[in-house]
C-alpha atoms as a PDB file:
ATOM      1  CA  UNK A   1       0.000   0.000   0.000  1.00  0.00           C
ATOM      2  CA  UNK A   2       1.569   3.193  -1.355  1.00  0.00           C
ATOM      3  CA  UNK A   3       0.949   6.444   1.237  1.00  0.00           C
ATOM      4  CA  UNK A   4       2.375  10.280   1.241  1.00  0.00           C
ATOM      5  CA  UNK A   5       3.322  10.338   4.625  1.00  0.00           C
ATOM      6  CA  UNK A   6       6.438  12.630   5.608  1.00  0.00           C
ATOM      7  CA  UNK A   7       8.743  10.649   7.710  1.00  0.00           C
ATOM      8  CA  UNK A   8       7.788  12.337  11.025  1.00  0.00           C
ATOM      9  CA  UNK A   9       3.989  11.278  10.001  1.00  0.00           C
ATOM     10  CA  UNK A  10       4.775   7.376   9.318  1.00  0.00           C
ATOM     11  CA  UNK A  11       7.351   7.332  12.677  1.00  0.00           C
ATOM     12  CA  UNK A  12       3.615   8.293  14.701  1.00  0.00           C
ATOM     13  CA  UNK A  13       1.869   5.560  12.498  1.00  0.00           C
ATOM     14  CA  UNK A  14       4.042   3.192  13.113  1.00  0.00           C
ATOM     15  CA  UNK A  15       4.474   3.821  17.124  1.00  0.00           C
ATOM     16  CA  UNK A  16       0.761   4.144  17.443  1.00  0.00           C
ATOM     17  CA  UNK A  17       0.508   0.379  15.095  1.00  0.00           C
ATOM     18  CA  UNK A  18       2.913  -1.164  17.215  1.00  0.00           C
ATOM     19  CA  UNK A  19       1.106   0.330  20.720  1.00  0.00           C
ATOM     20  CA  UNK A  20      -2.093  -1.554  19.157  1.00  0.00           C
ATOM     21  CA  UNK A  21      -0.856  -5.167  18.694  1.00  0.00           C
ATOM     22  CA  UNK A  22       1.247  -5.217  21.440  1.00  0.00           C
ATOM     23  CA  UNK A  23      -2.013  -4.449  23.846  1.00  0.00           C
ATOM     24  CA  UNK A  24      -4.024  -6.654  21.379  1.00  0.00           C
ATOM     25  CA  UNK A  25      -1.061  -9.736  22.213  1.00  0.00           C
ATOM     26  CA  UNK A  26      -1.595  -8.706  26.063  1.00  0.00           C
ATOM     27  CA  UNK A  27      -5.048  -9.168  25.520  1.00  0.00           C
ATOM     28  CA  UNK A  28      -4.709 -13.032  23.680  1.00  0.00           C
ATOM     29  CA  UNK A  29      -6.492 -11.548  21.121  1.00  0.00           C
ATOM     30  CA  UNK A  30      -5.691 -12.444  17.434  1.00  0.00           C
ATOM     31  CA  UNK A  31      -6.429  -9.479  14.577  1.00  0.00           C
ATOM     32  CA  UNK A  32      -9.523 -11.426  13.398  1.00  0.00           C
ATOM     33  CA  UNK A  33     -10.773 -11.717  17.163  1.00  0.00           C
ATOM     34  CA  UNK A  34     -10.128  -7.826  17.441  1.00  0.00           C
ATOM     35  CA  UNK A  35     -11.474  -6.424  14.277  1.00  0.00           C
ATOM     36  CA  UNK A  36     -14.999  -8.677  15.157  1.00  0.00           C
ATOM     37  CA  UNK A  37     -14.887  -7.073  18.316  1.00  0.00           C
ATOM     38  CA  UNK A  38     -14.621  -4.128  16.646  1.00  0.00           C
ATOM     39  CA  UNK A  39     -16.587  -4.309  13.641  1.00  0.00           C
ATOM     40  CA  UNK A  40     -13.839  -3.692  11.552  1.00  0.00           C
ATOM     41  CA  UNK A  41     -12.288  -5.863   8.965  1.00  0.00           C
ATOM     42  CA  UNK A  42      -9.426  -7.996   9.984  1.00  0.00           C
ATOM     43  CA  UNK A  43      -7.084  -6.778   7.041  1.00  0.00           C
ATOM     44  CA  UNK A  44      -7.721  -3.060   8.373  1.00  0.00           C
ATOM     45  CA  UNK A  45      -6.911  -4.175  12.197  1.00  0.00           C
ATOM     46  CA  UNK A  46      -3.539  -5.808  10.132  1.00  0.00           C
ATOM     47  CA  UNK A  47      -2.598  -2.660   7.906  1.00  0.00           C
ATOM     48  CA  UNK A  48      -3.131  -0.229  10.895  1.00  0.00           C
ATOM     49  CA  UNK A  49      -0.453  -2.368  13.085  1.00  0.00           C
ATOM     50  CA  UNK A  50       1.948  -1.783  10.203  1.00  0.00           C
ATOM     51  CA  UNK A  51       1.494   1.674   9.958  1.00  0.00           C
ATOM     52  CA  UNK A  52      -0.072   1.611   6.811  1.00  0.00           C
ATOM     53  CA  UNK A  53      -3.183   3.633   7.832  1.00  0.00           C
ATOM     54  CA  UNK A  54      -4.010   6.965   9.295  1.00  0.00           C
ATOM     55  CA  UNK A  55      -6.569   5.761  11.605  1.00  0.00           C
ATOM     56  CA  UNK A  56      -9.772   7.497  12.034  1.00  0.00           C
ATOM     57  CA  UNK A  57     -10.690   8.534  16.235  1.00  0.00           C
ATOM     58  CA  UNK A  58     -13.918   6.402  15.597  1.00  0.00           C
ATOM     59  CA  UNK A  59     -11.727   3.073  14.949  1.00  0.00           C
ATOM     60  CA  UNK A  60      -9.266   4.479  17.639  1.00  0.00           C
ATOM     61  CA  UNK A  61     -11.996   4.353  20.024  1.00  0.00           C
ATOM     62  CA  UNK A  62     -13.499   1.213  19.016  1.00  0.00           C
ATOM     63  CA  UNK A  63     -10.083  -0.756  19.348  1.00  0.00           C
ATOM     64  CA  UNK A  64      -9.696   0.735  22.505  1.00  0.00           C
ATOM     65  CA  UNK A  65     -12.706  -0.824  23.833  1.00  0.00           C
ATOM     66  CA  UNK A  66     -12.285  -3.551  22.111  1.00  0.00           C
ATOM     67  CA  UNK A  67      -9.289  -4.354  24.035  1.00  0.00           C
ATOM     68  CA  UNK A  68     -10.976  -2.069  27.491  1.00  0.00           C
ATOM     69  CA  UNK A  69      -8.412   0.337  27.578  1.00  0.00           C
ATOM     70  CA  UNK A  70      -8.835   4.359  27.290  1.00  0.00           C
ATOM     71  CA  UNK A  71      -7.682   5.541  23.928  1.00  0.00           C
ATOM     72  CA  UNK A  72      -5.302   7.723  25.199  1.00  0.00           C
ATOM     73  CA  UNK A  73      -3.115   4.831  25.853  1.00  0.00           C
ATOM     74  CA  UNK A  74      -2.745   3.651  22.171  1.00  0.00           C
ATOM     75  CA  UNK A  75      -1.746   7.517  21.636  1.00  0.00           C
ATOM     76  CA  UNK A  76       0.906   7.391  24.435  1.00  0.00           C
ATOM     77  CA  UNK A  77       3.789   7.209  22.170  1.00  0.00           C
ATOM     78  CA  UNK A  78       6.602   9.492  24.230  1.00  0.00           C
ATOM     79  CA  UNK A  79       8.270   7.042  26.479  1.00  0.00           C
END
C-alpha cells in the first residue's frame, strides 16, 4: 500500500501500530478476534499495526474498547 506520509507522520503511524498489537497480544487476542470485536475488517486491524493507515478517532476508540483500555493509551507514544 503506497501512502504520502512525511517521515515524522509514518514514525507516529508506526508507534501508534505497534502500541495496538502489542495491547491486542496482552489481551490473547488475534487481529480477526479484534477487528470482530470491533466491527472492523481484519485486514484493516492488520494494515493499521503496520502503519499503513491513518486511523480514524472512531476506529481508535473502538479498538480501545475492544481491548478495554482508554484511547489515550494507544496515543501514548513518548516514552
Amino acid at each position: 500500500m503506497r501512502n504520502s506520509y512525511t517521515p515524522e507522520e509514518q514514525i507516529i503511524l508506526n508507534k501508534i501500530g505497534k502500541r495496538i498489537r502489542f495491547f491486542r497480544l496482552e489481551s490473547g487476542l488475534s487481529q480477526e478476534k479484534l477487528a470482530f470485536a470491533c466491527d472492523l475488517d481484519r485486514t484493516y486491524i492488520g494494515s493499521v499495526e503496520r502503519g499503513e493507515r491513518n486511523i480514524a478517532v472512531i476506529n481508535l476508540c473502538k479498538i480501545s474498547s475492544a481491548l478495554k483500555i482508554d484511547s489515550y493509551q494507544l496515543l501514548k507514544t513518548e516514552e
